[in-house]
Protein backbone atom coordinates (compact mmCIF):
# COMPACT_ATOMS: atom_id res chain seq x y z
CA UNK A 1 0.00 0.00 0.00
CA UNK A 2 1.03 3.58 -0.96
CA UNK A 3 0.79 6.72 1.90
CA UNK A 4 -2.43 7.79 0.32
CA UNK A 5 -4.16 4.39 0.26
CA UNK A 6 -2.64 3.52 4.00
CA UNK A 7 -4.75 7.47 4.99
CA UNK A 8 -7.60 6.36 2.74
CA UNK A 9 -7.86 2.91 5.11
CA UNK A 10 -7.12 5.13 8.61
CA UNK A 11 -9.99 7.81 7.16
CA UNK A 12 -12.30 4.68 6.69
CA UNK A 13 -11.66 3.05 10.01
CA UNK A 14 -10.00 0.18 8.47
CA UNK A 15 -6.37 -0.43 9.23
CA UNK A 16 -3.85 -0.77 6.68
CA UNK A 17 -2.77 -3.62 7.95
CA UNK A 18 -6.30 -5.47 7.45
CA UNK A 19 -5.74 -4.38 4.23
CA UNK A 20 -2.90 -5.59 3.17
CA UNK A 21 -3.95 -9.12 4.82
CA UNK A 22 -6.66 -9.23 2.63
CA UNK A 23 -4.31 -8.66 0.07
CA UNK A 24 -2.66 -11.90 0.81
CA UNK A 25 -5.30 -13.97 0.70
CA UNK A 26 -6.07 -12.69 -2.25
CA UNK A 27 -2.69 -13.74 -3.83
CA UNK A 28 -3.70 -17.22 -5.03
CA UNK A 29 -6.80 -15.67 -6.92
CA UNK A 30 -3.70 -13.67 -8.55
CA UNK A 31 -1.73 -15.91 -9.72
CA UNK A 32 -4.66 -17.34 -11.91
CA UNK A 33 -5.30 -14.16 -13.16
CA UNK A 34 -1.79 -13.76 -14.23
CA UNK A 35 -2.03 -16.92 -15.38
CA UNK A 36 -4.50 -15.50 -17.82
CA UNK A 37 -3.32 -12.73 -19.04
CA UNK A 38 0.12 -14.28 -20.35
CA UNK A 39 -0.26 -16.29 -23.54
CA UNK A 40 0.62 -19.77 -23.40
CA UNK A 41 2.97 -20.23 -25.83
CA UNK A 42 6.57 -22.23 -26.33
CA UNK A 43 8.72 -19.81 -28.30
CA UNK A 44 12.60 -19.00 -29.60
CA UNK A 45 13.47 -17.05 -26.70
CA UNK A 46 12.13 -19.68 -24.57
CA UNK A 47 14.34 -22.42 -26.61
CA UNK A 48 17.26 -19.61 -26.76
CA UNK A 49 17.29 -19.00 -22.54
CA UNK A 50 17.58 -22.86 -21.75
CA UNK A 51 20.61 -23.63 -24.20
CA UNK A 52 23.86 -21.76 -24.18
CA UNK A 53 23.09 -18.25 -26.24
CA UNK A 54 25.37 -15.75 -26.98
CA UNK A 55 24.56 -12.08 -25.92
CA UNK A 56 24.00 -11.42 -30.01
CA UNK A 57 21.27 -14.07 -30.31
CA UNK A 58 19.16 -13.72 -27.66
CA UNK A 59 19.07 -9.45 -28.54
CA UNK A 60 18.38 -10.71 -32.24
CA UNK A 61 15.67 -12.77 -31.02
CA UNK A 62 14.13 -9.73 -28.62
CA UNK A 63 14.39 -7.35 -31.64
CA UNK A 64 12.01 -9.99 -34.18
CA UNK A 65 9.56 -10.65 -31.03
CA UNK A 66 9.55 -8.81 -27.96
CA UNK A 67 6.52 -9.94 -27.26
CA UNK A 68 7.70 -13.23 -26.58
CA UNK A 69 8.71 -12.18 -23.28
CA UNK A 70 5.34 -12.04 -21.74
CA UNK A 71 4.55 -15.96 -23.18
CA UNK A 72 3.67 -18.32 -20.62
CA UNK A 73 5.89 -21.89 -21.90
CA UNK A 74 2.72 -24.24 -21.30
CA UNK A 75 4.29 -27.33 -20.17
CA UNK A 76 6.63 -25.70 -17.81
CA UNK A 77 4.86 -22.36 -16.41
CA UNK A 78 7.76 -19.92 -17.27
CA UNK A 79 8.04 -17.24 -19.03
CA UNK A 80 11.79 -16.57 -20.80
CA UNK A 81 13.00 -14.74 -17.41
CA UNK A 82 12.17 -17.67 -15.41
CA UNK A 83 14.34 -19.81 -17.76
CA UNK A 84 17.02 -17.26 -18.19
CA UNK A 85 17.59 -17.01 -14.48
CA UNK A 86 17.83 -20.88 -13.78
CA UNK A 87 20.19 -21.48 -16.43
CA UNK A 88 22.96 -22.67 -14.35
CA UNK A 89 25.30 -23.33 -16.85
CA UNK A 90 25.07 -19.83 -18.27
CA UNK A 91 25.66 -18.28 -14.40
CA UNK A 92 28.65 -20.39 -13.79
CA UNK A 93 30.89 -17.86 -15.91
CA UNK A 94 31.60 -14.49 -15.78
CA UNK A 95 29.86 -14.16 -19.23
CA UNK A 96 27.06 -15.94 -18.81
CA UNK A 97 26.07 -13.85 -15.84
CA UNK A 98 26.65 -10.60 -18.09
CA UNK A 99 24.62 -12.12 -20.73
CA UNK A 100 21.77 -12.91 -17.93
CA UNK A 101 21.82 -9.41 -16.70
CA UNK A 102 22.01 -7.61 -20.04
CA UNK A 103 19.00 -9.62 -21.09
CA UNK A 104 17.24 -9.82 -18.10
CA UNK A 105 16.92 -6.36 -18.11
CA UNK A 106 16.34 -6.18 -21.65
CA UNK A 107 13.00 -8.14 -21.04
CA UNK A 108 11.80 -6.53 -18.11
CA UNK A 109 12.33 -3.33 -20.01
CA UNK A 110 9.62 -5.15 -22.18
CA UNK A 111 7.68 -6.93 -19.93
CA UNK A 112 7.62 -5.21 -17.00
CA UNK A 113 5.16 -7.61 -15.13
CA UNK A 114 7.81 -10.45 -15.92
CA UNK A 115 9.95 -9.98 -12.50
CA UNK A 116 6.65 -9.81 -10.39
CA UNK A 117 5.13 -13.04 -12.62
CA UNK A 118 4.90 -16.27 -10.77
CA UNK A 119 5.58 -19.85 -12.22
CA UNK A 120 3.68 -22.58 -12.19
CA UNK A 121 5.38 -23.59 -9.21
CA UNK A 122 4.98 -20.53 -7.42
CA UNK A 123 8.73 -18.97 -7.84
CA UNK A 124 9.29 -15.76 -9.13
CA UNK A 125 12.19 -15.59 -11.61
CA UNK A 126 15.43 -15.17 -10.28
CA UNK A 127 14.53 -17.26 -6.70
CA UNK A 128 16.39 -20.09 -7.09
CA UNK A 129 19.41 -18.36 -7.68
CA UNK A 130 18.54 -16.45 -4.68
CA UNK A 131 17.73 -19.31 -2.27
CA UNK A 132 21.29 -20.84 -3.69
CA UNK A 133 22.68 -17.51 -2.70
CA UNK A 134 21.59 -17.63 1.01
CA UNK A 135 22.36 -21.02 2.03
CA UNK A 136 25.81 -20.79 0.42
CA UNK A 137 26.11 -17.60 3.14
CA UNK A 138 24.69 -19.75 5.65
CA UNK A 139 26.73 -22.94 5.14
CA UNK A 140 29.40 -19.85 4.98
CA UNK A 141 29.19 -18.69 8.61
CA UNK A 142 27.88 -21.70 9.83
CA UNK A 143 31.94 -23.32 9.34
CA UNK A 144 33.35 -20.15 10.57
């Protein structure tokens, strides 16, 4: 909730945080409506983020349909960022993880929605990579 819709709640005699608990239960309903609004569609971009793409093809491939990054892959869930962000291979070199940021960004640019757009498992993209990221830091201090 903004300022104004946290004084519009107060003026109303509703709390803001009623609100925004309503709001989560609300989430599930959500998803399916995302769901819906993103074509269900296996495309290039999809086929391009799972391999091992150079920088060059997967810009080609944003430039001939950008609206490919706002497809929904339907036997999977995932739109491209999903699969662009679990591409391990790709993150395990320096270039791969320039390629994944240049594009990432690249397709939220298009597809805004895309970072906030939930699989059909329920990650966003880019979680895995951050779940990795904490227990490594865990494991981390845990041997210190």
């Amino acid at each position: 909730l903004n300022e104004d819709e946290i004084l519009a709640q107060s003026e109303k005699g509703g709390s803001a945080r009623d609100e925004h608990i309503s709001q989560l239960h609300q989430q599930p309903q959500q998803q399916r409506q995302q769901e819906d609004e993103h074509p269900k569609e296996r495309t290039l971009l999809h086929d391009l983020c799972s391999g091992l793409p150079t920088q060059t093809e997967l810009q080609e491939c944003l430039l001939m349909d950008p609206s490919a990054c706002s497809k929904v892959d339907p036997e999977h869930g995932q739109l491209p960022l999903h699969i662009l962000s679990e591409n391990m291979p790709l993150l395990k070199t320096l270039e791969g993880q320039h390629i994944i940021s240049e594009i990432a960004l690249q397709m939220i640019r298009i597809h805004p929605q895309a970072i906030i757009t939930l699989d059909s498992n329920g990650r966003l993209p880019f979680i895995l990579l951050l779940q990795d990221w904490v227990e490594e830091t865990y494991k981390k201090k845990k041997t210190k």
